[in-house]
C-alpha atoms as a PDB file:
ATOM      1  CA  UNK A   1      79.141 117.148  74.196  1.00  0.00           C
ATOM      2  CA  UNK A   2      76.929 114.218  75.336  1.00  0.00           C
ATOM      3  CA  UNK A   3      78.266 111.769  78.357  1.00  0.00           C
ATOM      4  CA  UNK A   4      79.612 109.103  75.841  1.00  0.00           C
ATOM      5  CA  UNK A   5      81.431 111.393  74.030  1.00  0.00           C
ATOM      6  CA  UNK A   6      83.302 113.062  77.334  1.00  0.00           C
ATOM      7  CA  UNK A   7      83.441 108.939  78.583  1.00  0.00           C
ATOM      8  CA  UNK A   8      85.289 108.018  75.046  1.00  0.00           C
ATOM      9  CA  UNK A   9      87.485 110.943  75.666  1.00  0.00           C
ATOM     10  CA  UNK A  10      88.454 110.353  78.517  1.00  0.00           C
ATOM     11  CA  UNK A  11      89.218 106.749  78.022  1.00  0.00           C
ATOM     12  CA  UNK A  12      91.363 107.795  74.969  1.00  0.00           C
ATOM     13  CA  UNK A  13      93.454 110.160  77.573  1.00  0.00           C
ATOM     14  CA  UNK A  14      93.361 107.533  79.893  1.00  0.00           C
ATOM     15  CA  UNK A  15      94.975 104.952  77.304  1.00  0.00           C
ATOM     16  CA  UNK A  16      97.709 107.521  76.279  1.00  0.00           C
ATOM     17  CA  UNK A  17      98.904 107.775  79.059  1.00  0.00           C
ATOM     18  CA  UNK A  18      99.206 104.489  80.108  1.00  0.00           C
ATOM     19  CA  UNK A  19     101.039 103.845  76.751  1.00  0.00           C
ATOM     20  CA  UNK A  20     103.670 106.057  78.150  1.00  0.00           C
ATOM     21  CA  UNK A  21     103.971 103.959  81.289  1.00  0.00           C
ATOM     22  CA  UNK A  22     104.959 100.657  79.560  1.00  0.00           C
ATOM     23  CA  UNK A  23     108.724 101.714  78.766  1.00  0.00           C
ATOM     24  CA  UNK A  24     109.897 102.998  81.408  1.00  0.00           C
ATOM     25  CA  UNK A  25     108.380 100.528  84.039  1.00  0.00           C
ATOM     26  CA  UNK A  26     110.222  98.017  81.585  1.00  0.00           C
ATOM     27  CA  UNK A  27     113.655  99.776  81.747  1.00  0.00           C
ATOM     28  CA  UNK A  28     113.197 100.235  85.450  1.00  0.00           C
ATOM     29  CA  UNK A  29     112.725  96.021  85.676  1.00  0.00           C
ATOM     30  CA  UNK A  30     115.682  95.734  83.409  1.00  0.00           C
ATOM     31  CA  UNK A  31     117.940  97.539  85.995  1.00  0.00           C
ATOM     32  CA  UNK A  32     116.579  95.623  89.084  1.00  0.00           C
ATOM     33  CA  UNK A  33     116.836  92.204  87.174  1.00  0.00           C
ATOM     34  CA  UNK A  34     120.758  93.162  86.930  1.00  0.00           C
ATOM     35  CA  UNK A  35     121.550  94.692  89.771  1.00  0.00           C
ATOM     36  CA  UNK A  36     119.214  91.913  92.404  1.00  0.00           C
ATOM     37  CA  UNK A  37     119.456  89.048  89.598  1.00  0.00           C
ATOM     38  CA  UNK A  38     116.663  87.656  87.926  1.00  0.00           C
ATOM     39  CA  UNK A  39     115.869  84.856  90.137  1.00  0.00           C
ATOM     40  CA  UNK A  40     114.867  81.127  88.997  1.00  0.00           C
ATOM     41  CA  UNK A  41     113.875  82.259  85.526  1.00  0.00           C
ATOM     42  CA  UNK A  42     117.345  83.057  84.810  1.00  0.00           C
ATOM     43  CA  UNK A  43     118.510  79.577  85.037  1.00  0.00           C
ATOM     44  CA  UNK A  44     115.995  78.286  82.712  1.00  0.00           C
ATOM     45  CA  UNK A  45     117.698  81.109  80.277  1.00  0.00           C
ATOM     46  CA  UNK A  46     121.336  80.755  81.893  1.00  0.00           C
ATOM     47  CA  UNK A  47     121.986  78.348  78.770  1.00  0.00           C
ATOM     48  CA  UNK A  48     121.847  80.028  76.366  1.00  0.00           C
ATOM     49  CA  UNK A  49     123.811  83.342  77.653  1.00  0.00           C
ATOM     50  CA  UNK A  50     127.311  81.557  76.385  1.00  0.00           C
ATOM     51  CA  UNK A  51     129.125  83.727  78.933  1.00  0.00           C
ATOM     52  CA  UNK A  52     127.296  87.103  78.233  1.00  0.00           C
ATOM     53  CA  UNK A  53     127.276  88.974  80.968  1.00  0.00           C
ATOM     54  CA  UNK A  54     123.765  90.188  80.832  1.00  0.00           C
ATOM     55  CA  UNK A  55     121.126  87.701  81.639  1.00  0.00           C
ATOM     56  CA  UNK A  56     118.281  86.507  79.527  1.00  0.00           C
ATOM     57  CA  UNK A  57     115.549  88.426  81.755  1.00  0.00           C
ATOM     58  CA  UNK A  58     117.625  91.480  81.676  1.00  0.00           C
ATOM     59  CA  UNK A  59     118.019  91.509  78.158  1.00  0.00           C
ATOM     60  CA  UNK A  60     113.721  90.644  77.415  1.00  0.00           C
ATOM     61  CA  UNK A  61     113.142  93.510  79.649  1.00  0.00           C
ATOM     62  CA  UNK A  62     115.488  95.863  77.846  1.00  0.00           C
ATOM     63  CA  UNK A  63     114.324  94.655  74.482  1.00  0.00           C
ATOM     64  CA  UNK A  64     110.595  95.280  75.693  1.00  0.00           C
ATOM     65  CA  UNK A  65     111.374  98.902  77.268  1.00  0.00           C
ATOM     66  CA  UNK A  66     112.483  99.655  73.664  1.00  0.00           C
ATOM     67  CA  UNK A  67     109.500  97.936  71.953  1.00  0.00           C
ATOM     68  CA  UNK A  68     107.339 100.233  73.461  1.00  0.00           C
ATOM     69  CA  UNK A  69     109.652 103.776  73.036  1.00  0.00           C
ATOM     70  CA  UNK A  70     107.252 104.607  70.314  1.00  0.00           C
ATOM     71  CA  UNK A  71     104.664 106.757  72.340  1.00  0.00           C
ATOM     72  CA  UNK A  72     107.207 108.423  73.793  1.00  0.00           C
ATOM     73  CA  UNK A  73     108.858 109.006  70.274  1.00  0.00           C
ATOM     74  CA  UNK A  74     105.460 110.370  69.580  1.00  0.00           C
ATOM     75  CA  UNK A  75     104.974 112.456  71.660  1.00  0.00           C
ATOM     76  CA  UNK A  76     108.887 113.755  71.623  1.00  0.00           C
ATOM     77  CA  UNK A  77     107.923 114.288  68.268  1.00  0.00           C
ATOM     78  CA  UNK A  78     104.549 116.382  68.716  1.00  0.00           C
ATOM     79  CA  UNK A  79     106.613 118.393  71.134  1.00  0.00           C
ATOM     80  CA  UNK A  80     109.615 119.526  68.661  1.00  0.00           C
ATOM     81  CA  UNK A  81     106.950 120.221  66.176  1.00  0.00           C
ATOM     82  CA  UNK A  82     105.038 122.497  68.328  1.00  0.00           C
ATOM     83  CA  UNK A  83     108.243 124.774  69.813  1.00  0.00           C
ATOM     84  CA  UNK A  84     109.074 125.107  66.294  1.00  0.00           C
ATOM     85  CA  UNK A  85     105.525 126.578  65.506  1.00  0.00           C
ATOM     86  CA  UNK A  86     105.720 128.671  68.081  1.00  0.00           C
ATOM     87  CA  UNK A  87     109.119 129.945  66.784  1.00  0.00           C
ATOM     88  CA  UNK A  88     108.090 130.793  63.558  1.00  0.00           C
END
């Protein structure tokens, strides 16, 4: 295999797995923006909440988080097909 080839590869790797890093960094945010508060963007969004008790950052991280679940559906997937393969 010649250099670019192993270099594309690699890349490829290197871009799944930071696919799979994008959720749960998001979910993590979504828990510190409601347990520490979200800080001065919340009052920009504070308006609109009409009483909810989750804030408007909270929410846009949790909404992003599960945005980008689908590599990890993927690859959940890829999994469950392989065991039962194996099983077979």
């Amino acid at each position: 295999m010649s250099d670019a080839r192993t270099g594309d590869a690699v890349a490829l790797g290197a871009a799944d797995w930071l696919s799979l890093a994008a959720a749960p960094v998001f979910a993590i945010m979504a828990l510190l923006t409601a347990a520490l508060g979200g800080g001065p963007a919340d009052i920009l969004c504070s308006a609109a909440q009409g009483g909810f008790p989750i804030s408007g950052m909270t929410m846009m991280y949790g909404l992003m988080s599960l945005f980008h679940a689908g590599p990890w559906l993927k690859l959940m997937s890829s999994r469950k097909t392989r065991v039962r393969g194996a099983q077979d």
